[in-house]
PDB file of N, CA and C in Angstrom:
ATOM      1  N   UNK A   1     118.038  84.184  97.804  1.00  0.00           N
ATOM      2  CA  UNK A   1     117.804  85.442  97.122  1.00  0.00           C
ATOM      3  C   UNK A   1     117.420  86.487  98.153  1.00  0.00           C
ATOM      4  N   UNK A   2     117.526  87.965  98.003  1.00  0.00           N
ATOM      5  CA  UNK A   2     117.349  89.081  98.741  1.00  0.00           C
ATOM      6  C   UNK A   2     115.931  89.616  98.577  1.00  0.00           C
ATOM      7  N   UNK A   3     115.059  89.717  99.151  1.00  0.00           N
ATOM      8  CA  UNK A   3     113.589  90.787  99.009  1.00  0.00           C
ATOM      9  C   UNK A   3     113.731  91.533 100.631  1.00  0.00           C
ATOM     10  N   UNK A   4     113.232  92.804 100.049  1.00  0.00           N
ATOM     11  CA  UNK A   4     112.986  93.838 101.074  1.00  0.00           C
ATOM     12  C   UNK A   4     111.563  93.873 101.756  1.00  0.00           C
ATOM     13  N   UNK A   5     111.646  93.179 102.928  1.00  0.00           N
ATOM     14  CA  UNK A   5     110.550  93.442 103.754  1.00  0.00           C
ATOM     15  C   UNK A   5     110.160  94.733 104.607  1.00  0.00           C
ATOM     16  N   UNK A   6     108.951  95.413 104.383  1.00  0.00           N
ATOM     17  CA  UNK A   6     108.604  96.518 105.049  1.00  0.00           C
ATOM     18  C   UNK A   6     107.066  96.049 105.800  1.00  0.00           C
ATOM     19  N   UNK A   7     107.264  96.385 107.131  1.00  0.00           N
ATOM     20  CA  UNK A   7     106.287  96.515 108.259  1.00  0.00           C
ATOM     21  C   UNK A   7     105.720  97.568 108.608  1.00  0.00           C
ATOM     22  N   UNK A   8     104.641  98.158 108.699  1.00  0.00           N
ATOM     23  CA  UNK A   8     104.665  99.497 108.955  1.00  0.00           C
ATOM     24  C   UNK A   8     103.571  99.494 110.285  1.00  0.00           C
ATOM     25  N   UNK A   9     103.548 100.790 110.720  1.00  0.00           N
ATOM     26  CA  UNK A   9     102.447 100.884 111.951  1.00  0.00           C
ATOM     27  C   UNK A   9     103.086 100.353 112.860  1.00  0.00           C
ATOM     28  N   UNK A  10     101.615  98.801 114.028  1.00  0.00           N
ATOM     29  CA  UNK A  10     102.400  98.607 115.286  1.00  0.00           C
ATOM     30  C   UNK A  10     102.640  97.363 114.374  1.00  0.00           C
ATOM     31  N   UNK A  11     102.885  96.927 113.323  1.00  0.00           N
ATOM     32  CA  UNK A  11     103.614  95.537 112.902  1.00  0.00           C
ATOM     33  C   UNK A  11     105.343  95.811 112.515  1.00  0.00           C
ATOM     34  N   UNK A  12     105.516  97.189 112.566  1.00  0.00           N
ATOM     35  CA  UNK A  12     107.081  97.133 112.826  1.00  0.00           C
ATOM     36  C   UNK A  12     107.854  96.609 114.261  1.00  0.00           C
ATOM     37  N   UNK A  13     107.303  96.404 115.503  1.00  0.00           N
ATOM     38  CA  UNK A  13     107.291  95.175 116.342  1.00  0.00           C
ATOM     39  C   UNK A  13     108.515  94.013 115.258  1.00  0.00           C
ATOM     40  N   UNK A  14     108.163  93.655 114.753  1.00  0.00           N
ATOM     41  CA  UNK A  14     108.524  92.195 113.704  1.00  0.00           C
ATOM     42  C   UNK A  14     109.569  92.859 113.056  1.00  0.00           C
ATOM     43  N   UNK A  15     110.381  93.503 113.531  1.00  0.00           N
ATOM     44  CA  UNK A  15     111.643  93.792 112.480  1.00  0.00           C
ATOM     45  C   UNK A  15     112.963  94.066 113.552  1.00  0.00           C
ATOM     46  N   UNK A  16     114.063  93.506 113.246  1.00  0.00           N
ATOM     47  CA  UNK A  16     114.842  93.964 114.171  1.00  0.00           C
ATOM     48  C   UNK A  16     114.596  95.442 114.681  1.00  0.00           C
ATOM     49  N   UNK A  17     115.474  95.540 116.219  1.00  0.00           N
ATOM     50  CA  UNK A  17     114.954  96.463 116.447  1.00  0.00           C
ATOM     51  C   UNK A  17     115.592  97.913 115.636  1.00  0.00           C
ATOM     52  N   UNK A  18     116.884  97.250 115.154  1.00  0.00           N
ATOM     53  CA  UNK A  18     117.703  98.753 114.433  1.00  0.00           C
ATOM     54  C   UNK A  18     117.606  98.853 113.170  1.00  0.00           C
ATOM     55  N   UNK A  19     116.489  97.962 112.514  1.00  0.00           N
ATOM     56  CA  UNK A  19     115.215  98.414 111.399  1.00  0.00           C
ATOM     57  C   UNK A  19     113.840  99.019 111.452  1.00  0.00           C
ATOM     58  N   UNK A  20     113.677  99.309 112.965  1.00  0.00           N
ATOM     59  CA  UNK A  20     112.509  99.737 113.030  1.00  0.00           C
ATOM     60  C   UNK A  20     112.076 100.908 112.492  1.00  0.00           C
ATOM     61  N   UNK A  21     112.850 101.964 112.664  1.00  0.00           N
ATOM     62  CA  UNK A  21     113.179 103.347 112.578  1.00  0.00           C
ATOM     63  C   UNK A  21     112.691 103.656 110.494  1.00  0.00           C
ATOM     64  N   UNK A  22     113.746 102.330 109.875  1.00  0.00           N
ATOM     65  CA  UNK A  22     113.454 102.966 108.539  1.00  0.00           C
ATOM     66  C   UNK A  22     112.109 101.808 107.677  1.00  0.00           C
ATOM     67  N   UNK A  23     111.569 101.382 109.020  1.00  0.00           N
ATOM     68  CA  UNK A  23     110.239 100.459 108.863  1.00  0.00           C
ATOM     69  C   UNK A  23     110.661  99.129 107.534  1.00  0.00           C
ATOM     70  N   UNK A  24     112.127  99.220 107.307  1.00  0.00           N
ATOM     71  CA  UNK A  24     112.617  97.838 106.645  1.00  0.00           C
ATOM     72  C   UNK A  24     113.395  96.984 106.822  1.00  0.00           C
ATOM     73  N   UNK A  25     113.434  95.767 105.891  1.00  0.00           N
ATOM     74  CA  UNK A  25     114.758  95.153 106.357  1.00  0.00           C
ATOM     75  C   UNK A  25     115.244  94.214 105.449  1.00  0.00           C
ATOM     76  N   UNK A  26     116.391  94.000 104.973  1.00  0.00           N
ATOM     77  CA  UNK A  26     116.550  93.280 103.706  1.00  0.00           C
ATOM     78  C   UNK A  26     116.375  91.626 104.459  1.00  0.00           C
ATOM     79  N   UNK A  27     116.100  91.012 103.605  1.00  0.00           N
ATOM     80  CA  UNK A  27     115.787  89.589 104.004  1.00  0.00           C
ATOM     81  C   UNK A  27     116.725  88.503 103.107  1.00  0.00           C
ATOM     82  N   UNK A  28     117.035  87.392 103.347  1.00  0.00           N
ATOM     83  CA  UNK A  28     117.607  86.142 102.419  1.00  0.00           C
ATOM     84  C   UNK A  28     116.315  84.932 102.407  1.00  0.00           C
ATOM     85  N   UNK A  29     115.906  84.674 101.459  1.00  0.00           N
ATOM     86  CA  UNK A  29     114.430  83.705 101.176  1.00  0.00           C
ATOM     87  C   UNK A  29     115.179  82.696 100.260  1.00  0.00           C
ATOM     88  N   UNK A  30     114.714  81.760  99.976  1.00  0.00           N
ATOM     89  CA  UNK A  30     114.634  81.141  99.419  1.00  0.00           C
ATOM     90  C   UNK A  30     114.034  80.602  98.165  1.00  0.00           C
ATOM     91  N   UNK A  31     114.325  80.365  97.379  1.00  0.00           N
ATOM     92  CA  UNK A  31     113.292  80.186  95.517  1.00  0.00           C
ATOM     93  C   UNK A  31     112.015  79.510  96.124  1.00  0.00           C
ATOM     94  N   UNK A  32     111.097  80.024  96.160  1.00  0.00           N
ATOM     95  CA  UNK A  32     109.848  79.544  96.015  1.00  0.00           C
ATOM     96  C   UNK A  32     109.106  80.013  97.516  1.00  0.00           C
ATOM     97  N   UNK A  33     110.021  80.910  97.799  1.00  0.00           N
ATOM     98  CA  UNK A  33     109.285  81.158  99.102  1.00  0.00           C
ATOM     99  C   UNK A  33     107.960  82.554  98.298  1.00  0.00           C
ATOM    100  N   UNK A  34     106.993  81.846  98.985  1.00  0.00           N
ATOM    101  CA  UNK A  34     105.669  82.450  99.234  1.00  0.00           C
ATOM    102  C   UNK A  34     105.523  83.873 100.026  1.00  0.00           C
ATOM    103  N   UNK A  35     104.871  84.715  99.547  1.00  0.00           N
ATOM    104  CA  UNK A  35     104.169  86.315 101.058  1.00  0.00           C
ATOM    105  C   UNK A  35     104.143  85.506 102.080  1.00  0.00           C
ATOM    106  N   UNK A  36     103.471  84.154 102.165  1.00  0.00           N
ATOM    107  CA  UNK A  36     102.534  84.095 103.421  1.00  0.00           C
ATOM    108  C   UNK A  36     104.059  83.166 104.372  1.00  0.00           C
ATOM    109  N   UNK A  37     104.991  82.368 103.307  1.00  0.00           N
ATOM    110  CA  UNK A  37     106.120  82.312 104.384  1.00  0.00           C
ATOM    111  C   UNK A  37     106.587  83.652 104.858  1.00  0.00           C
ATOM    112  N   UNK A  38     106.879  84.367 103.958  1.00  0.00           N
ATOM    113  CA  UNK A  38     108.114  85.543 104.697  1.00  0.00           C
ATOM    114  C   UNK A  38     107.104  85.884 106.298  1.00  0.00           C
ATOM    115  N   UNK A  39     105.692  86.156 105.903  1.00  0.00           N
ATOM    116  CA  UNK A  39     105.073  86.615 107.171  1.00  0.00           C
ATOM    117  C   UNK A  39     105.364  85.845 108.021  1.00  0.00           C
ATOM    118  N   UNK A  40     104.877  84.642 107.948  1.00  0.00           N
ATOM    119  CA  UNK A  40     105.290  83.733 108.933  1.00  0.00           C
ATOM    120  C   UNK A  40     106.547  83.557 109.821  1.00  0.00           C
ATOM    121  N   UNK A  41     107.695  83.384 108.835  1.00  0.00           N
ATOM    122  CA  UNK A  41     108.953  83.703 109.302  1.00  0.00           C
ATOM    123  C   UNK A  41     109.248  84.902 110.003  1.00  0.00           C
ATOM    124  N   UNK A  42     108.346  86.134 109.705  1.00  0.00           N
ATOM    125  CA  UNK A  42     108.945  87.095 110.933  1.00  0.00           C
ATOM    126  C   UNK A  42     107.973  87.162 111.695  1.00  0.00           C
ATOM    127  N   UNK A  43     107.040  86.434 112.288  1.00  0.00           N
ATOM    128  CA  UNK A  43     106.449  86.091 113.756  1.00  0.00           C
ATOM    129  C   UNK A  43     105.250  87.044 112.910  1.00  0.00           C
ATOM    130  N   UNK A  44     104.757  87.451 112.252  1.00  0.00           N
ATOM    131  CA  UNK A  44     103.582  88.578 111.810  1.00  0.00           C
ATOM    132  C   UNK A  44     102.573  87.833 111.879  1.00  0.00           C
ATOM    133  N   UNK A  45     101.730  87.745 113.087  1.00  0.00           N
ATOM    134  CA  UNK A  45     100.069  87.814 112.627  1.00  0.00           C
ATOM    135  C   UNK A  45      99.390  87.324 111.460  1.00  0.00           C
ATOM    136  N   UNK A  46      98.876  86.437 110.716  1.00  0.00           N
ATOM    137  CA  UNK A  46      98.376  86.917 109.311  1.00  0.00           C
ATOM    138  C   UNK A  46      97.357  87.956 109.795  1.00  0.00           C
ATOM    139  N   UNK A  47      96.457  87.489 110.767  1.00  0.00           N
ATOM    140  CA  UNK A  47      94.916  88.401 110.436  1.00  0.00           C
ATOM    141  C   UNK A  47      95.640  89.816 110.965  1.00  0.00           C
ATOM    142  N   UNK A  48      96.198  90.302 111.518  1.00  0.00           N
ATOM    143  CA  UNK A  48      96.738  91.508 111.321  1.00  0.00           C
ATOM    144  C   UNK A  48      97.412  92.331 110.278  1.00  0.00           C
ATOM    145  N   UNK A  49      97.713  91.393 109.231  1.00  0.00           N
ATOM    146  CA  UNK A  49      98.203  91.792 107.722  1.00  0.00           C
ATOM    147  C   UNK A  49      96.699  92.108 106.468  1.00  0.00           C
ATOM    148  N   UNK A  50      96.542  93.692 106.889  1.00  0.00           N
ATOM    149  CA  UNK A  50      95.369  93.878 106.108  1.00  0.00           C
ATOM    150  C   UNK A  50      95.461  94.435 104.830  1.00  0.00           C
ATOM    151  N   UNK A  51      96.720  94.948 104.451  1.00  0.00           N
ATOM    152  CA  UNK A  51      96.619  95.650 103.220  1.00  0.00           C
ATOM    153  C   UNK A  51      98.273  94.435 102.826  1.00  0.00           C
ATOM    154  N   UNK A  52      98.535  94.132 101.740  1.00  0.00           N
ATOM    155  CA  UNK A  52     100.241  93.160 101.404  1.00  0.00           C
ATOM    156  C   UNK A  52     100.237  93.805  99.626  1.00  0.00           C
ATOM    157  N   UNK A  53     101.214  94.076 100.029  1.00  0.00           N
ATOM    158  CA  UNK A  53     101.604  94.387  98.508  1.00  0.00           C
ATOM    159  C   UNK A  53     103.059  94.107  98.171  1.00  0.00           C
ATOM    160  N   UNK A  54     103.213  93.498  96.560  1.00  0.00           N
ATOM    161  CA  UNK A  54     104.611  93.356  96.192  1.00  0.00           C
ATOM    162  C   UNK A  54     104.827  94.098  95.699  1.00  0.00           C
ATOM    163  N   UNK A  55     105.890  95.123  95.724  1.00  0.00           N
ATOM    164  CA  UNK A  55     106.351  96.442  94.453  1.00  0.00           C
ATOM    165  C   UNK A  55     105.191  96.971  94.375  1.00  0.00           C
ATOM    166  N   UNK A  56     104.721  97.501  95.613  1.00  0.00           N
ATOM    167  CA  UNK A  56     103.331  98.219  95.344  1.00  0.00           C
ATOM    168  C   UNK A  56     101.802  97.563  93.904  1.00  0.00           C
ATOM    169  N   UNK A  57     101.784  96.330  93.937  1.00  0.00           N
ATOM    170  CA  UNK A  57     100.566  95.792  93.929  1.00  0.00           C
ATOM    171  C   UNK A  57     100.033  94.975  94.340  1.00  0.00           C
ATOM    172  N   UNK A  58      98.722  95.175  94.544  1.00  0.00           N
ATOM    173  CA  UNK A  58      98.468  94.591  96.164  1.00  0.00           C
ATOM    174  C   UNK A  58      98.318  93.256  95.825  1.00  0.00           C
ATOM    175  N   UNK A  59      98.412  92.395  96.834  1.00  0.00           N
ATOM    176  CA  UNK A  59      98.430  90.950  97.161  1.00  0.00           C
ATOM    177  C   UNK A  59      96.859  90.725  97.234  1.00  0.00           C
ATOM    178  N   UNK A  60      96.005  89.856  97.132  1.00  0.00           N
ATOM    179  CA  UNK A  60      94.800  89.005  97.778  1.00  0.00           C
ATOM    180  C   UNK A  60      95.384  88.252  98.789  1.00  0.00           C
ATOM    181  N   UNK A  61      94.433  88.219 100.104  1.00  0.00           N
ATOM    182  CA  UNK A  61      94.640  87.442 101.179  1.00  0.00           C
ATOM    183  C   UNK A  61      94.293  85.581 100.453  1.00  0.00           C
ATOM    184  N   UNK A  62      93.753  85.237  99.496  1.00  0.00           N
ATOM    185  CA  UNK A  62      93.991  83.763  98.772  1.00  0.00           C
ATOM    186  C   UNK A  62      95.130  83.736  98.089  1.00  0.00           C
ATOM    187  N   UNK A  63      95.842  84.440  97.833  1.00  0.00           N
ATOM    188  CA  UNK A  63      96.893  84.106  97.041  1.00  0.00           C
ATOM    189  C   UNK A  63      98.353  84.857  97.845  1.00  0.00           C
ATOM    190  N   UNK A  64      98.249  85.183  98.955  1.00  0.00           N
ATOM    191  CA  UNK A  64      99.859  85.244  99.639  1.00  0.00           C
ATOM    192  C   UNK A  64     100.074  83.421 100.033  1.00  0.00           C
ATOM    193  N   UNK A  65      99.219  83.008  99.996  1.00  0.00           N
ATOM    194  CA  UNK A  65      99.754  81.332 100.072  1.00  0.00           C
ATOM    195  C   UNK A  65     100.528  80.948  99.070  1.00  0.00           C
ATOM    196  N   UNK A  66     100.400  81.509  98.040  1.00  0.00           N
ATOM    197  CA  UNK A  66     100.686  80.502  96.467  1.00  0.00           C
ATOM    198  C   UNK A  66     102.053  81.768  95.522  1.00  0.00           C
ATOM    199  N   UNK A  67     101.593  82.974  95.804  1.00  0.00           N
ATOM    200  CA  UNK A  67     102.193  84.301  95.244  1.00  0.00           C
ATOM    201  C   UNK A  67     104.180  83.970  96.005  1.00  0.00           C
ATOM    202  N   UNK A  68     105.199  83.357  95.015  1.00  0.00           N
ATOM    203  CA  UNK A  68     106.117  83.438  95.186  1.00  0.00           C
ATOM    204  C   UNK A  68     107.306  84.768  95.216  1.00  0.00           C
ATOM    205  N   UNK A  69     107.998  84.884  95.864  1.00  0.00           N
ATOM    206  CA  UNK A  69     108.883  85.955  95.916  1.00  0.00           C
ATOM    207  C   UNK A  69     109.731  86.148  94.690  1.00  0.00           C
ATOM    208  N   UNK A  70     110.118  86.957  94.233  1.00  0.00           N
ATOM    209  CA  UNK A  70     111.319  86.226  93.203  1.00  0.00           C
ATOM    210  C   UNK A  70     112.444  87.856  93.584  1.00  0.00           C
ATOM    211  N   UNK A  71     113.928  87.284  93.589  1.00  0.00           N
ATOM    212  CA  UNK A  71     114.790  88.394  94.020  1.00  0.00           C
ATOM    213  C   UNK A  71     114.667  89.813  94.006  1.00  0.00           C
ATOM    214  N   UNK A  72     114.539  91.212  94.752  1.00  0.00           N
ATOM    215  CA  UNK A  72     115.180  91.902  94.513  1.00  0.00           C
ATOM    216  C   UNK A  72     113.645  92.495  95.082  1.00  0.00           C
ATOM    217  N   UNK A  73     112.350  91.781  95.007  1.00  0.00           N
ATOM    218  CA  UNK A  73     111.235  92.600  95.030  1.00  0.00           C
ATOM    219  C   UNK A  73     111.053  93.027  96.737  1.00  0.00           C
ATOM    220  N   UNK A  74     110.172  93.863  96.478  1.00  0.00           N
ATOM    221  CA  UNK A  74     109.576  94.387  98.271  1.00  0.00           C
ATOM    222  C   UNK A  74     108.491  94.001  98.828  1.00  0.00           C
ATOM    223  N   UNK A  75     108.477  92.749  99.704  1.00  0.00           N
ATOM    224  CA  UNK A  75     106.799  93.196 100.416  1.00  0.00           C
ATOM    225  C   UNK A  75     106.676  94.181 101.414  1.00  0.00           C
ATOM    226  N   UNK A  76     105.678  94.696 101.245  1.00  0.00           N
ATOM    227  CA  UNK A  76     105.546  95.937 101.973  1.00  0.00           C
ATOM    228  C   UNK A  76     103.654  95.531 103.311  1.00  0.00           C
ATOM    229  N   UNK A  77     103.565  95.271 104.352  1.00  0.00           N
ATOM    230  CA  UNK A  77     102.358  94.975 104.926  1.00  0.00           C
ATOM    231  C   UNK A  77     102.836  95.984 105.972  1.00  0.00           C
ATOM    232  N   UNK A  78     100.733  96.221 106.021  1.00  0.00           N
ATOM    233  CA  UNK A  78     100.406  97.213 107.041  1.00  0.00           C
ATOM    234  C   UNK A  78      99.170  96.568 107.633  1.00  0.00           C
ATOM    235  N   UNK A  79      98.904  97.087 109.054  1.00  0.00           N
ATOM    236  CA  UNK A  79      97.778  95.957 109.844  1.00  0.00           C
ATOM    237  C   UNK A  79      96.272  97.206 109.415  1.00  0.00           C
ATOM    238  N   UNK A  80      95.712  96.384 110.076  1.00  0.00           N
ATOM    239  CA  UNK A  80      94.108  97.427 109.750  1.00  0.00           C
ATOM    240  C   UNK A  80      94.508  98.865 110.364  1.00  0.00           C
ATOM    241  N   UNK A  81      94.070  99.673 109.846  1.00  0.00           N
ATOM    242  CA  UNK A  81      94.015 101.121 110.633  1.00  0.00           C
ATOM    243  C   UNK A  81      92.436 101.804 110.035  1.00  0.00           C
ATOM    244  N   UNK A  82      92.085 102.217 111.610  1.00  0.00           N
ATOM    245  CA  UNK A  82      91.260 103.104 111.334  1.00  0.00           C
ATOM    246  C   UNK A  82      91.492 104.600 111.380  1.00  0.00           C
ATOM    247  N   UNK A  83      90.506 105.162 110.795  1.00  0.00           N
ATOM    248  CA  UNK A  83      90.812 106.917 110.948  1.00  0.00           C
ATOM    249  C   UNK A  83      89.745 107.713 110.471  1.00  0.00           C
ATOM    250  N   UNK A  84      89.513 108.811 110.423  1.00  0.00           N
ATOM    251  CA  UNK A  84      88.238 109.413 109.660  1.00  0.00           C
ATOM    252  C   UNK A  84      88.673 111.155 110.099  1.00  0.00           C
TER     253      UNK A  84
END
């Protein structure tokens, strides 16, 4: 099945490089693949994955282990940022 992975910040690093630009990249997963595989599979850090969201709602760092993909959706992760 297809889900759209988005990296943003310095975790776009992890995306080909001629996806970097539109910070995505369509992916092929598998039924039952998990957040915390897709991260895995593209070399991402977990503890650098501070905010994960599917279709814009956010993930818990206990449940990208267990939280399955199902076709067509987006994860979208960004690493910590500070600012003020």
């Amino acid at each position: 099945m297809k889900i759209t992975l988005k990296l943003f910040a310095s975790l776009a690093i992890h995306l080909p490089a001629e996806a970097r630009s539109s910070h995505q990249v369509d992916v092929e997963v598998d039924m039952g693949t998990t957040v915390l595989d897709v991260i895995r599979r593209q070399g991402v850090p977990e503890a650098l994955c501070a905010i994960v969201l599917i279709d814009g709602v956010w993930v818990a760092r206990p449940d990208r282990a267990t939280r399955a993909m199902s076709e067509g959706q987006a994860l979208a992760v960004w690493p910590p940022i500070a600012g003020g």
